[in-house]
Protein backbone atom coordinates (compact mmCIF):
# COMPACT_ATOMS: atom_id res chain seq x y z
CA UNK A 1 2.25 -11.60 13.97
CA UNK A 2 0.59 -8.34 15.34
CA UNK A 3 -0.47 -10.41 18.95
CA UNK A 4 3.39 -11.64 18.67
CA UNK A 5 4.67 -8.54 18.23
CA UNK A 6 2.13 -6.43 21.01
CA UNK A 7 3.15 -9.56 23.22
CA UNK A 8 6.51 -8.72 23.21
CA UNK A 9 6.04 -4.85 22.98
CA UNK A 10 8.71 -4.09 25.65
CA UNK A 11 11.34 -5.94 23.52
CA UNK A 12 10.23 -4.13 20.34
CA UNK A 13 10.20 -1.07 22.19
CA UNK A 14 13.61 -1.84 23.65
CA UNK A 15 14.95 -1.95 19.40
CA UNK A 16 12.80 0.52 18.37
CA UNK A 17 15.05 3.84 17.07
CA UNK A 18 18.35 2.25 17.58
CA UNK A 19 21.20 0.99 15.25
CA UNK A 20 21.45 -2.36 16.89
CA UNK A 21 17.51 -2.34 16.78
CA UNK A 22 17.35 -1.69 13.25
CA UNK A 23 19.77 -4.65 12.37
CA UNK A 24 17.38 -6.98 14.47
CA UNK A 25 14.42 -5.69 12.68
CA UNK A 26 15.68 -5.51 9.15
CA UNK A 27 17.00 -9.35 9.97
CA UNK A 28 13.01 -9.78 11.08
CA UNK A 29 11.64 -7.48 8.18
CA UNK A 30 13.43 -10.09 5.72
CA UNK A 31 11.89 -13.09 7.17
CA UNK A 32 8.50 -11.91 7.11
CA UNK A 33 8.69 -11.18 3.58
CA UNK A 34 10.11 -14.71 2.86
CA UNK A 35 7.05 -16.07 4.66
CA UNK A 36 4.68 -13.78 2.54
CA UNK A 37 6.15 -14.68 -0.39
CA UNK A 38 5.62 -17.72 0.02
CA UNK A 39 2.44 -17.65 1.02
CA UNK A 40 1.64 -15.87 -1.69
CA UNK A 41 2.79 -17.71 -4.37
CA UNK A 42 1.12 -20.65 -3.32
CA UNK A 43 -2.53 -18.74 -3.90
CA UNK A 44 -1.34 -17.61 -7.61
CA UNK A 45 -0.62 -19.28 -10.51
CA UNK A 46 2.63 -20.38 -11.10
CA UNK A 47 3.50 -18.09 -13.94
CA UNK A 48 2.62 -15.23 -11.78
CA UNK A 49 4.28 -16.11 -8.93
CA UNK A 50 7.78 -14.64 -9.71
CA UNK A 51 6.48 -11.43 -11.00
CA UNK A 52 7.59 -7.99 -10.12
CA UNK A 53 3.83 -7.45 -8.95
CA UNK A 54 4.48 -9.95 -6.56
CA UNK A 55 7.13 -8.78 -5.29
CA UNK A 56 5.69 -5.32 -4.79
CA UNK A 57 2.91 -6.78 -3.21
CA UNK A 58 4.84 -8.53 -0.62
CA UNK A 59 6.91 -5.66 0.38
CA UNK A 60 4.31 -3.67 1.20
CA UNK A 61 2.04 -6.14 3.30
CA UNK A 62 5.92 -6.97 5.26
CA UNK A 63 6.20 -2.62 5.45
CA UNK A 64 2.36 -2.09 6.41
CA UNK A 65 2.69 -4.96 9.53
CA UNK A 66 6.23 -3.14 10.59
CA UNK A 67 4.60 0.08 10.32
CA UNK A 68 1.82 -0.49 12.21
CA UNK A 69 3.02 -1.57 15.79
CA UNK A 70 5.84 1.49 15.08
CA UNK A 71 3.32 3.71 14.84
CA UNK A 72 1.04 2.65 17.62
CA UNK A 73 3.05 2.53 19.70
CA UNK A 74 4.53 5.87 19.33
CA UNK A 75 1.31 7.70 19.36
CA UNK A 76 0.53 5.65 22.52
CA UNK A 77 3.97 7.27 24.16
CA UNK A 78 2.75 10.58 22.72
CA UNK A 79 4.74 11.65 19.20
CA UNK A 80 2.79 13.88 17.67
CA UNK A 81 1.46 12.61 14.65
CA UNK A 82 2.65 13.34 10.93
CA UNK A 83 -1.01 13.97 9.81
């Protein structure tokens, strides 16, 4: 997703900070965590795979590989950190 994403960086760029931007990544957001989940549950057993642990877990691989590129890329157009 990451070599999508940095292939594409002038369209993510384009979305980034914007209302219509946030729509198309929230849409995007939602997707990947559909596809984590279900990756996920497919490695744990199936009693787990529902849990609220799992669920956590998901939304914060789908928040760490949104975060990342955002944050790249905005110390690479020179934002001063939060640090």
């Amino acid at each position: 997703m990451l070599a999508h994403v940095n292939g594409h960086r002038h369209l993510f760029l384009a979305m980034a900070g914007k209302r219509s931007g946030a729509a198309i990544q929230n849409v995007m957001h939602k997707r990947v965590i559909d596809l984590l989940r279900d990756d996920l549950k497919a490695m744990v057993a199936r009693s787990d795979a529902h849990s609220t642990i799992t669920d956590a877990i998901v939304e914060f691989i789908a928040g760490g590989l949104f975060g990342l590129p955002m944050y790249g890329w905005a110390v690479k157009l020179g934002y001063p950190s939060r640090s």
